[in-house]
Protein backbone atom coordinates (compact mmCIF):
# COMPACT_ATOMS: atom_id res chain seq x y z
CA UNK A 1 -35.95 -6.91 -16.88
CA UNK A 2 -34.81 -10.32 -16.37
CA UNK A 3 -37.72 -11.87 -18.66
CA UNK A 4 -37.06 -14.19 -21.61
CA UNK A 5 -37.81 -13.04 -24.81
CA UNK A 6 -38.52 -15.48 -27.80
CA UNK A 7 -39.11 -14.61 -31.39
CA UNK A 8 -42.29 -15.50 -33.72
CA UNK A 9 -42.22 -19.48 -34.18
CA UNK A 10 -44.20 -18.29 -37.51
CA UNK A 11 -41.40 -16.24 -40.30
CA UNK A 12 -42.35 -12.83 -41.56
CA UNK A 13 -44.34 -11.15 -38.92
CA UNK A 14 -47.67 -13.49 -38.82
CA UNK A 15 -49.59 -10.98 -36.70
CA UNK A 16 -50.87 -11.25 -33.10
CA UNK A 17 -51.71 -14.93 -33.82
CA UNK A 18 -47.79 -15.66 -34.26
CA UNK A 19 -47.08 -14.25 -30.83
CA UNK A 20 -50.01 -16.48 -29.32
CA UNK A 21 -49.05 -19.62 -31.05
CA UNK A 22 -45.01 -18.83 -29.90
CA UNK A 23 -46.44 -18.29 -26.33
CA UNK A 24 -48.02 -21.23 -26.72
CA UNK A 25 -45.14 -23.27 -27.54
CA UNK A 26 -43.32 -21.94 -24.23
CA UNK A 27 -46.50 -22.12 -22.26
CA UNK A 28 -45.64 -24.71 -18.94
CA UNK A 29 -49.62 -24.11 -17.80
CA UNK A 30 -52.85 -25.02 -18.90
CA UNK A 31 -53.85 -21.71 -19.72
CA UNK A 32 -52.39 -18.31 -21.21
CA UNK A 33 -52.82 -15.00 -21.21
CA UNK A 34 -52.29 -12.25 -23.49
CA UNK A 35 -51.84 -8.47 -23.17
CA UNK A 36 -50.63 -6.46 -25.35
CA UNK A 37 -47.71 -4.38 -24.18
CA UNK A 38 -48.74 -0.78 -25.69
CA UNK A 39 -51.83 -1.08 -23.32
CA UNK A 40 -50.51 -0.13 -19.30
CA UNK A 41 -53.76 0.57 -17.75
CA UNK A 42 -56.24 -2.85 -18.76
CA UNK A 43 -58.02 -3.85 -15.48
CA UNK A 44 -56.33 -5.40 -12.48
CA UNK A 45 -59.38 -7.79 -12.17
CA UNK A 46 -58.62 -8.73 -16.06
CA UNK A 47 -57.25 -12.37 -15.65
CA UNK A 48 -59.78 -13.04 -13.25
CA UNK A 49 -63.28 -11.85 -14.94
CA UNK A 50 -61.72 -13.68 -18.20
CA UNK A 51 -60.95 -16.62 -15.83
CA UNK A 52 -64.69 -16.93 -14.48
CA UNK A 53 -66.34 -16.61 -17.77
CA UNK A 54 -64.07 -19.38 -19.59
CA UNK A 55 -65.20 -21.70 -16.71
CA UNK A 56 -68.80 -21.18 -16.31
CA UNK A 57 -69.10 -20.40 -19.64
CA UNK A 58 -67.37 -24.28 -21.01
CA UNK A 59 -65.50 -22.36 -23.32
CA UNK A 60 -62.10 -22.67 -24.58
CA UNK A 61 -61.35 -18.56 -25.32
CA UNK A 62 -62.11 -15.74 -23.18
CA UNK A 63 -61.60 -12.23 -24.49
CA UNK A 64 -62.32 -8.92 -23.50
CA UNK A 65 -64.62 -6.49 -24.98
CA UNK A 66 -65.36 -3.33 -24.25
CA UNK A 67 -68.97 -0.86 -24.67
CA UNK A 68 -68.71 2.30 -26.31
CA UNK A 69 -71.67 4.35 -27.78
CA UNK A 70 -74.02 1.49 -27.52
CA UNK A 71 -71.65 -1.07 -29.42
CA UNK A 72 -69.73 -3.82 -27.88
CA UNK A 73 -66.31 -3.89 -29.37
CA UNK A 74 -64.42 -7.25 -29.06
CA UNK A 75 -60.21 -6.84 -27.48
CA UNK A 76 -59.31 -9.98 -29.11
CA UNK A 77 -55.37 -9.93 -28.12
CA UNK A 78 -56.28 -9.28 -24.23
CA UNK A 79 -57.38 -13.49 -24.12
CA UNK A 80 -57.12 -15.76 -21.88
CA UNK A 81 -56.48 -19.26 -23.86
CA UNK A 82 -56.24 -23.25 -23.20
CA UNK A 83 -52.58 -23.94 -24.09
CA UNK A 84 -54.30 -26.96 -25.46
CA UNK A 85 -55.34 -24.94 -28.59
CA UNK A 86 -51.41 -24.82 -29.53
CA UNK A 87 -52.18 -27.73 -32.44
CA UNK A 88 -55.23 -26.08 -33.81
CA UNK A 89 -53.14 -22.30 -34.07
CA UNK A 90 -50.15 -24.05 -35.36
CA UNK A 91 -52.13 -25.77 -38.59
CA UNK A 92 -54.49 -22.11 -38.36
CA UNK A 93 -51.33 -20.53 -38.78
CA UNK A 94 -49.54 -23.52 -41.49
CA UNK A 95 -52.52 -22.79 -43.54
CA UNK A 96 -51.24 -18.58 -44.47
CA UNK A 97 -54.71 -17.41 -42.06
CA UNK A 98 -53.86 -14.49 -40.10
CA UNK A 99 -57.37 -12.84 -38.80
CA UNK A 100 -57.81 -13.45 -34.32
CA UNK A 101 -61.62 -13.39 -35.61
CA UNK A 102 -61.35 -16.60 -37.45
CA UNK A 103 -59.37 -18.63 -36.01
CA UNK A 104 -61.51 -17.35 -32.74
CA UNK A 105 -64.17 -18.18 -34.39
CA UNK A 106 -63.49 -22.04 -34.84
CA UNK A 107 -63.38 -22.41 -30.91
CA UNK A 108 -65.91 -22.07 -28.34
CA UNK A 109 -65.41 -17.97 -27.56
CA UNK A 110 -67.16 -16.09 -24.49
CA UNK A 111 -67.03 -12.40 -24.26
CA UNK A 112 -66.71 -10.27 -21.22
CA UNK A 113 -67.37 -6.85 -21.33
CA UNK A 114 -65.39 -4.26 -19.33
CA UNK A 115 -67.65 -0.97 -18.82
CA UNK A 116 -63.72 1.49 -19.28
CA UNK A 117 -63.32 1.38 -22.67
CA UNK A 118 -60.18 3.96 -21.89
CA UNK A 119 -58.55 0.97 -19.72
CA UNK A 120 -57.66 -0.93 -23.40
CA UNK A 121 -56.50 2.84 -24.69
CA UNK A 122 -53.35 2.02 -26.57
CA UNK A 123 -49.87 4.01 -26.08
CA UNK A 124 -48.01 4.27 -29.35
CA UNK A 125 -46.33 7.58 -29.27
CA UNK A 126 -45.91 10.46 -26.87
CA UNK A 127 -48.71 12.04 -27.42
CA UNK A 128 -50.85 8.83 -26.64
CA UNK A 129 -49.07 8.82 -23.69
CA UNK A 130 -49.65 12.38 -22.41
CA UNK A 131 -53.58 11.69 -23.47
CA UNK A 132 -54.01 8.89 -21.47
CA UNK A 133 -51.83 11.03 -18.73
CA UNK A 134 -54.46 13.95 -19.30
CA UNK A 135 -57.28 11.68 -19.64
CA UNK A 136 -58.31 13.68 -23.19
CA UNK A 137 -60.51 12.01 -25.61
């Protein structure tokens, strides 16, 4: 597909984090985003709602989070981050921490909720696939 593809700056499979911090390291912007690539139907107005909230809101992550049943459930790896974070995610990650919540959780965070939960449905296998196709719960 003509895109470059880099492995994990961080040995061993570090999680989500070690994808964000090698993104980081490539990242020629003052922001990034992340989406993970199992997900093909997340919101076309994604990078933009996440884009408006991390401005107004003077923070430094935006994530989405989607409303199911009453509860707001946070989509920590679809983010929009300041590339200037790269420092605090490398030490984050020097340190053996692994969890998006904490190392979230050091940095000024906003939230914004998306009303579809089903646009953040992952596709991991066929079946997935024809579910999301279907639109079966």
């Amino acid at each position: 597909m003509g895109a470059p593809v880099w492995p994990d700056v961080v040995p061993d499979y570090a999680g989500p984090l070690a994808g964000w911090l090698t993104g980081l390291e490539h990242c020629a912007t003052p922001f990034m985003m992340t989406v993970p690539c199992d997900t093909p139907n997340f919101p076309v107005d994604l990078v933009e709602r996440l884009a408006v909230a991390l401005t107004q809101g003077g923070a430094e992550i935006a994530m989405a989070a989607t409303r199911e049943n009453d509860e707001t459930h946070r989509q920590p790896v679809f983010c929009l981050i300041k590339a200037a974070l790269r420092e605090t995610l490398a030490a984050f990650l020097n340190a053996g921490n692994r969890k998006i919540a904490a190392y979230t959780g050091q940095h000024r965070c906003v939230e914004v909720v998306f009303d579809d939960a089903r646009a953040f449905f992952n596709v991991n296998t066929s079946a997935d696939l024809q579910q999301l196709q279907t639109g079966a719960r």
